[in-house]
PDB file of N, CA and C in Angstrom:
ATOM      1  N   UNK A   1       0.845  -1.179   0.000  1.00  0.00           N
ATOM      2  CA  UNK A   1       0.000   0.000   0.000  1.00  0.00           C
ATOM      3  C   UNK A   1       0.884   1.233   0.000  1.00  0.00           C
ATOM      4  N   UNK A   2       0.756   2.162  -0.650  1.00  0.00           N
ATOM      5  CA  UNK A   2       1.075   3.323  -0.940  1.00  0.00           C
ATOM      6  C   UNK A   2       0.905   4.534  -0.301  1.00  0.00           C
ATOM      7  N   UNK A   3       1.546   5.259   0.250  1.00  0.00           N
ATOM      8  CA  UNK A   3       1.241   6.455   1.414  1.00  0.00           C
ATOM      9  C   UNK A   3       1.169   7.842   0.076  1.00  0.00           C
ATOM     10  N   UNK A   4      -0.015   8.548   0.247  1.00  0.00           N
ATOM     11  CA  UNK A   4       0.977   9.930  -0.252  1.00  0.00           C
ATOM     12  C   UNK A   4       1.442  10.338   1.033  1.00  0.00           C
ATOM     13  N   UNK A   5       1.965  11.179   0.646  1.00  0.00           N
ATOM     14  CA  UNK A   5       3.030  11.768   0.971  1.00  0.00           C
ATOM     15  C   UNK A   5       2.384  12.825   1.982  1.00  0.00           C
ATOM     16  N   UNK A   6       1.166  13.409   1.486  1.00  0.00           N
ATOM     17  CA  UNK A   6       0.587  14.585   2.498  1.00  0.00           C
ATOM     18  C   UNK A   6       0.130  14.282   3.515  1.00  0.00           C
ATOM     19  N   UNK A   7      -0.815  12.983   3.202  1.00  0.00           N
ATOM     20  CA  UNK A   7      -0.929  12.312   4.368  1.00  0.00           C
ATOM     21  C   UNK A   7      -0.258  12.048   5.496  1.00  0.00           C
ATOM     22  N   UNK A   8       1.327  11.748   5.624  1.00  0.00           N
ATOM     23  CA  UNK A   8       2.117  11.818   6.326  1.00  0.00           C
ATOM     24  C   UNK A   8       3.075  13.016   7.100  1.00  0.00           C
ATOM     25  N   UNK A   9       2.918  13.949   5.987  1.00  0.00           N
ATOM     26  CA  UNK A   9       3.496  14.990   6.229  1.00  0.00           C
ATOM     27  C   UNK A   9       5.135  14.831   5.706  1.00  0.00           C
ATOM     28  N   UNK A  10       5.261  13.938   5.285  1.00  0.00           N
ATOM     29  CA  UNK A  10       6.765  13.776   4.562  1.00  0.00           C
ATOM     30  C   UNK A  10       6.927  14.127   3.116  1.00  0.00           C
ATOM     31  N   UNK A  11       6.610  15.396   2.878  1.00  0.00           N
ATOM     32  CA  UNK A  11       7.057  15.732   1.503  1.00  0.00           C
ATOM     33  C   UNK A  11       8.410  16.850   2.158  1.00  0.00           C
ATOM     34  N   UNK A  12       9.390  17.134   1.184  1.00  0.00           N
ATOM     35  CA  UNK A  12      10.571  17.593   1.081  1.00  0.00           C
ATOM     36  C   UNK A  12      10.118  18.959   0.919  1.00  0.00           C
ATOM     37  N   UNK A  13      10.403  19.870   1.958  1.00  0.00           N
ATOM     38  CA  UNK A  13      10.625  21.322   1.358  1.00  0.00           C
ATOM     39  C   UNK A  13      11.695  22.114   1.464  1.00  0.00           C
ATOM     40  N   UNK A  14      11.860  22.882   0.386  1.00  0.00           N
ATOM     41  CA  UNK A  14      12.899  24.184   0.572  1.00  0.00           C
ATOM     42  C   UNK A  14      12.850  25.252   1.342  1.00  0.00           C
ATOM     43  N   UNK A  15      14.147  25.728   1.253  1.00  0.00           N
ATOM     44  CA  UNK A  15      13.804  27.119   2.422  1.00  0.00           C
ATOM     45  C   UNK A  15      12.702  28.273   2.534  1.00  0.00           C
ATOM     46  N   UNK A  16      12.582  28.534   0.752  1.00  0.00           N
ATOM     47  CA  UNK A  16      11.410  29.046   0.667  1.00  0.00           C
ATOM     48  C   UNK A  16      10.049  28.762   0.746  1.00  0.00           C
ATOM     49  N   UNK A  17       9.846  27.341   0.749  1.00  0.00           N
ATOM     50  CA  UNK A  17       8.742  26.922   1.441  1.00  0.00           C
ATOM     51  C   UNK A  17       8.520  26.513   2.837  1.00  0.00           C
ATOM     52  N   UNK A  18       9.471  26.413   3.814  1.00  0.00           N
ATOM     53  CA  UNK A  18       9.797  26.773   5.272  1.00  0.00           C
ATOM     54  C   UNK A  18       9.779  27.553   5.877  1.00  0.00           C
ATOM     55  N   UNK A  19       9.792  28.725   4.789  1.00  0.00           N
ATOM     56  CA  UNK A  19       9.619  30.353   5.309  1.00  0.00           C
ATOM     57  C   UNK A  19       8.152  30.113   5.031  1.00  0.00           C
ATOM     58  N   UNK A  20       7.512  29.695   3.932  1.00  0.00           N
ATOM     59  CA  UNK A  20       5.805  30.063   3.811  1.00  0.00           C
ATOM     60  C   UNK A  20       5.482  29.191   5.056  1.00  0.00           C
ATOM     61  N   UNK A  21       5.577  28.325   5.393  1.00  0.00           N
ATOM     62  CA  UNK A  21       5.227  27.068   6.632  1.00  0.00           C
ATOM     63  C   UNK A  21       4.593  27.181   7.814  1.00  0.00           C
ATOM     64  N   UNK A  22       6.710  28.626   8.279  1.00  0.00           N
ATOM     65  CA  UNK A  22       6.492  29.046   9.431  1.00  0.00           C
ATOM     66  C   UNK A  22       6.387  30.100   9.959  1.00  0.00           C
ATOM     67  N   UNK A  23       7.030  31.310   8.723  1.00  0.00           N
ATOM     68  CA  UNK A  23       7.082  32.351   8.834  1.00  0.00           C
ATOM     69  C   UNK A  23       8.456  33.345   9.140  1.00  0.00           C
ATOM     70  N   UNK A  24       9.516  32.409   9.364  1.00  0.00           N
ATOM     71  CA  UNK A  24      11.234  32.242   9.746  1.00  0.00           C
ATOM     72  C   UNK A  24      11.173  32.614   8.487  1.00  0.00           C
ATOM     73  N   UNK A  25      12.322  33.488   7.595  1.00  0.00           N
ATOM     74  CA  UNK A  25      12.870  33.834   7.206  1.00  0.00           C
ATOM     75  C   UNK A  25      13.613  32.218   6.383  1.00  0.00           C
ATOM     76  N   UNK A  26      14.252  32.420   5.088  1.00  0.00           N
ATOM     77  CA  UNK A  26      14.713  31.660   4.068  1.00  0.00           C
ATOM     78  C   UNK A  26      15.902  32.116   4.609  1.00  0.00           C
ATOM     79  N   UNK A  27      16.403  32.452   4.710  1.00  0.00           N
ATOM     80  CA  UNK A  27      17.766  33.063   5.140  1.00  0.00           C
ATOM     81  C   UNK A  27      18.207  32.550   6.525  1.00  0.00           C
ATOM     82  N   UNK A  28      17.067  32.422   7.555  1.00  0.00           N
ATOM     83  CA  UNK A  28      17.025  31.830   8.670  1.00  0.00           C
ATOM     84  C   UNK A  28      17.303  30.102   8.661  1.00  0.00           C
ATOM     85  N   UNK A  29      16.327  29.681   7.702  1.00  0.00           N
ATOM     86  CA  UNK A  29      16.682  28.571   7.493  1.00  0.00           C
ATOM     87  C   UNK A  29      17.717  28.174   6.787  1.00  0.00           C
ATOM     88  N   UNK A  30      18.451  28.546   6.152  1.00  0.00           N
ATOM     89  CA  UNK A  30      19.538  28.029   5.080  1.00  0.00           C
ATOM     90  C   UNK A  30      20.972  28.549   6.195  1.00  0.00           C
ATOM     91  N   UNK A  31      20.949  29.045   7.241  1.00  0.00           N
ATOM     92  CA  UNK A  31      21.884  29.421   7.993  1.00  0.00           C
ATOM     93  C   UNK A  31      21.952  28.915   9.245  1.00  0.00           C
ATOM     94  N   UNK A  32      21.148  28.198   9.543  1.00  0.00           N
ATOM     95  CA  UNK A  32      20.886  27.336  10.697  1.00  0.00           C
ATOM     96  C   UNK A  32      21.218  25.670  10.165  1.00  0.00           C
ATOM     97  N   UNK A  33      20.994  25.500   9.180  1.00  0.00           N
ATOM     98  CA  UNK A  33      21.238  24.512   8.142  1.00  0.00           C
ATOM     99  C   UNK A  33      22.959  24.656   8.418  1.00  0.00           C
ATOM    100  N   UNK A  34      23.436  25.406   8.085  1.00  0.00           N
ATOM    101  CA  UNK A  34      24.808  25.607   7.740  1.00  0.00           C
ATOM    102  C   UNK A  34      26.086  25.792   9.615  1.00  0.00           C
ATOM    103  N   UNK A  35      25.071  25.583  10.409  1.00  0.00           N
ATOM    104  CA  UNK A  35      25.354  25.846  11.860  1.00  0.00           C
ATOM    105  C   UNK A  35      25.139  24.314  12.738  1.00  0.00           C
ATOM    106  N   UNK A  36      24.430  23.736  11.820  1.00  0.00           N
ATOM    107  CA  UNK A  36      23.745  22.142  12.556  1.00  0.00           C
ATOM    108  C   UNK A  36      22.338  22.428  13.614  1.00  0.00           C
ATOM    109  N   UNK A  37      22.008  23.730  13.754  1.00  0.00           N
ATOM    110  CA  UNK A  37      20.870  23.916  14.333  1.00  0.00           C
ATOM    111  C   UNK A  37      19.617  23.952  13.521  1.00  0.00           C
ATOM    112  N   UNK A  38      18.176  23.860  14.296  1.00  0.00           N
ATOM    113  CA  UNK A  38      16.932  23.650  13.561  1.00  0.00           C
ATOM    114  C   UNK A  38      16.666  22.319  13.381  1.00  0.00           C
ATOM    115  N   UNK A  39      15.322  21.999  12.339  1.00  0.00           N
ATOM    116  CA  UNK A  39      15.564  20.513  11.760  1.00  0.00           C
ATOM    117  C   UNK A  39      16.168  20.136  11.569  1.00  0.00           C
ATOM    118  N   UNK A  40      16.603  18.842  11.301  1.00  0.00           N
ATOM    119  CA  UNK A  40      17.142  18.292  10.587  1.00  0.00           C
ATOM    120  C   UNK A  40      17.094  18.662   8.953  1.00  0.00           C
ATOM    121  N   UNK A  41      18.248  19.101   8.111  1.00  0.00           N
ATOM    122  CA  UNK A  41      18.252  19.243   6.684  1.00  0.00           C
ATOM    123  C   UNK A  41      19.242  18.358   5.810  1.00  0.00           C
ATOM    124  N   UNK A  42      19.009  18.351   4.673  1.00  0.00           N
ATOM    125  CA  UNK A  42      19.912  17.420   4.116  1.00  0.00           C
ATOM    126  C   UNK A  42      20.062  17.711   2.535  1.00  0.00           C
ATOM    127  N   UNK A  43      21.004  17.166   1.960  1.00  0.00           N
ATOM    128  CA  UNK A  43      21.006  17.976   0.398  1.00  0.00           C
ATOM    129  C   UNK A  43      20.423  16.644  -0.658  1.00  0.00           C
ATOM    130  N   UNK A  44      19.472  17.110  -1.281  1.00  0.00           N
ATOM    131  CA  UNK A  44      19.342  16.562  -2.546  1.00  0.00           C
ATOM    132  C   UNK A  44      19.485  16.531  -3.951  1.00  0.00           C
ATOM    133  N   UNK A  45      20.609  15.736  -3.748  1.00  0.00           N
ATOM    134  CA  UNK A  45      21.193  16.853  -4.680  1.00  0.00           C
ATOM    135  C   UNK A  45      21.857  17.664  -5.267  1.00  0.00           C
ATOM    136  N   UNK A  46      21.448  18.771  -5.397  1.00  0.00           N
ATOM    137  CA  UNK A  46      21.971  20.382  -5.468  1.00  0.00           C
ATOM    138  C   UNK A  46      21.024  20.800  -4.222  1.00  0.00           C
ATOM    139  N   UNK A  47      20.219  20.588  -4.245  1.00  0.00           N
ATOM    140  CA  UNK A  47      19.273  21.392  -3.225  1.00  0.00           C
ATOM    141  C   UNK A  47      18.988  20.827  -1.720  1.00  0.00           C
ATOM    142  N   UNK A  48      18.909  21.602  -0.582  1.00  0.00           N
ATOM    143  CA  UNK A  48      18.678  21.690   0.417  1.00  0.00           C
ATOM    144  C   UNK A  48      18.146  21.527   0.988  1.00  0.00           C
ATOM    145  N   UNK A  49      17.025  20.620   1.659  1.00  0.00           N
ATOM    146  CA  UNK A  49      15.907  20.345   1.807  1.00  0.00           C
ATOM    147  C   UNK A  49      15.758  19.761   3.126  1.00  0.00           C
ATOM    148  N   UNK A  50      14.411  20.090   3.838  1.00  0.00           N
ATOM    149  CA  UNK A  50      13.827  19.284   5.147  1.00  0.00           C
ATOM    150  C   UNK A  50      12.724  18.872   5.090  1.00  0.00           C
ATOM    151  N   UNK A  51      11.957  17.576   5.646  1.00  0.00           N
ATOM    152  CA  UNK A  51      11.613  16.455   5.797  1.00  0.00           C
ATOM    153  C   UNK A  51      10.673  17.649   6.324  1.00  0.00           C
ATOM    154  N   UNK A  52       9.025  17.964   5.807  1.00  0.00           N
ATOM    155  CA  UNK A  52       8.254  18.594   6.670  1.00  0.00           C
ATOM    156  C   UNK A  52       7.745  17.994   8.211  1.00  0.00           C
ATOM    157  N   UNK A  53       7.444  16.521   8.279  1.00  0.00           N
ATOM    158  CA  UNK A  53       7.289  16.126   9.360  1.00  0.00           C
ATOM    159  C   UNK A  53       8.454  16.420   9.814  1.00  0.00           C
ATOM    160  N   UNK A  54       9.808  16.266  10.354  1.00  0.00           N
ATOM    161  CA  UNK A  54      10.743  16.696  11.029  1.00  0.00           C
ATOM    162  C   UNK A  54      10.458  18.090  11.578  1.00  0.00           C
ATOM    163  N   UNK A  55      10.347  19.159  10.809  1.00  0.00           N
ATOM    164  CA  UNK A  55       9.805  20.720  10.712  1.00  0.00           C
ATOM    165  C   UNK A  55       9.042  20.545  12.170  1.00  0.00           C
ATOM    166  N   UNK A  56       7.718  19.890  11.552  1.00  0.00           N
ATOM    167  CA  UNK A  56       6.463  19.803  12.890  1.00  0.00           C
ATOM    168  C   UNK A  56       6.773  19.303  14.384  1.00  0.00           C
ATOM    169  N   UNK A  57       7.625  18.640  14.049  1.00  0.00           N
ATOM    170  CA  UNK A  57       8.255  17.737  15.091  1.00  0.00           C
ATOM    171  C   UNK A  57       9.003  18.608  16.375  1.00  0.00           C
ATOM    172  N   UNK A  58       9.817  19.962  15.204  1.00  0.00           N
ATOM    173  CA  UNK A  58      10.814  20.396  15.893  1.00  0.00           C
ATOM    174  C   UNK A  58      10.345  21.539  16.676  1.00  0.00           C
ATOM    175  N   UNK A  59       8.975  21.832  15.680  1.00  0.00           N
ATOM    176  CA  UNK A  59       8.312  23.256  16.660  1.00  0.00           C
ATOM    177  C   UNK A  59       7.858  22.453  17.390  1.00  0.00           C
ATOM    178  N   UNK A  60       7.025  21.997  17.665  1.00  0.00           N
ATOM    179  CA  UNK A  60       6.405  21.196  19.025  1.00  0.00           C
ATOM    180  C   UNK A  60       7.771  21.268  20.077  1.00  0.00           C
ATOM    181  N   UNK A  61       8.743  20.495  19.541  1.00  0.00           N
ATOM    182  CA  UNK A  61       9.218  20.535  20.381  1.00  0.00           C
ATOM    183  C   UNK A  61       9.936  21.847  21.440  1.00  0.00           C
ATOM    184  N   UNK A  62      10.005  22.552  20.141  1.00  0.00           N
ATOM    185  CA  UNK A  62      10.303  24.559  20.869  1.00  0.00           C
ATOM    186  C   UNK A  62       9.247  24.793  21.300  1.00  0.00           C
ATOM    187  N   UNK A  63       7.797  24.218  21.261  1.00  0.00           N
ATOM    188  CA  UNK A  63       7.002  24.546  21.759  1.00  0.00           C
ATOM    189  C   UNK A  63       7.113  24.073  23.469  1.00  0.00           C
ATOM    190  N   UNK A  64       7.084  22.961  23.766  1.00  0.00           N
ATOM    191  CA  UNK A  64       7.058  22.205  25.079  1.00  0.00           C
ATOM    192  C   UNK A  64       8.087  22.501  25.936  1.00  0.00           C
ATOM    193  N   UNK A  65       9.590  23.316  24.983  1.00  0.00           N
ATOM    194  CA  UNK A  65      10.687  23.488  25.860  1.00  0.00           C
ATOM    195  C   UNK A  65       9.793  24.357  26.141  1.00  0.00           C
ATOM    196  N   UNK A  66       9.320  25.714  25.983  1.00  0.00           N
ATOM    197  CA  UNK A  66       8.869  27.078  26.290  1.00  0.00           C
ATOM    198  C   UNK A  66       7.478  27.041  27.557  1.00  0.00           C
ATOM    199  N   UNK A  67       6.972  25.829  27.822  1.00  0.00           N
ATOM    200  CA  UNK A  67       5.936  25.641  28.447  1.00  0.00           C
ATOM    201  C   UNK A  67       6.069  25.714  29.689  1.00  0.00           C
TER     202      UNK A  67
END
């Protein structure tokens, strides 16, 4: 059986769609990328990319530290 992908929340996005996501800055993300902080990112590629479930994962989790 076959998952899409939305269903799961595991489609691949770029920085500029990480900025539409969360509202962080593309610049934010591609430099935190480059620091080992944030999601997890990884290259495909040429391109740069994070695992949107990871994304969700990681605010929650900035969420619960902050609680």
């Amino acid at each position: 059986m076959t998952t899409n992908p939305s269903d799961t929340d595991d489609e691949f996005l770029n920085s500029t769609q990480c900025e539409q996501l969360t509202g962080t800055p593309e610049s934010t993300w591609r430099y935190w990328a480059s620091i080992g902080k944030g999601p997890a990112s990884f290259k495909l590629g040429r391109r740069r990319v994070w695992r949107k479930s990871a994304i969700l994962a990681w605010i929650a989790e900035q969420e619960q530290a902050a609680s």
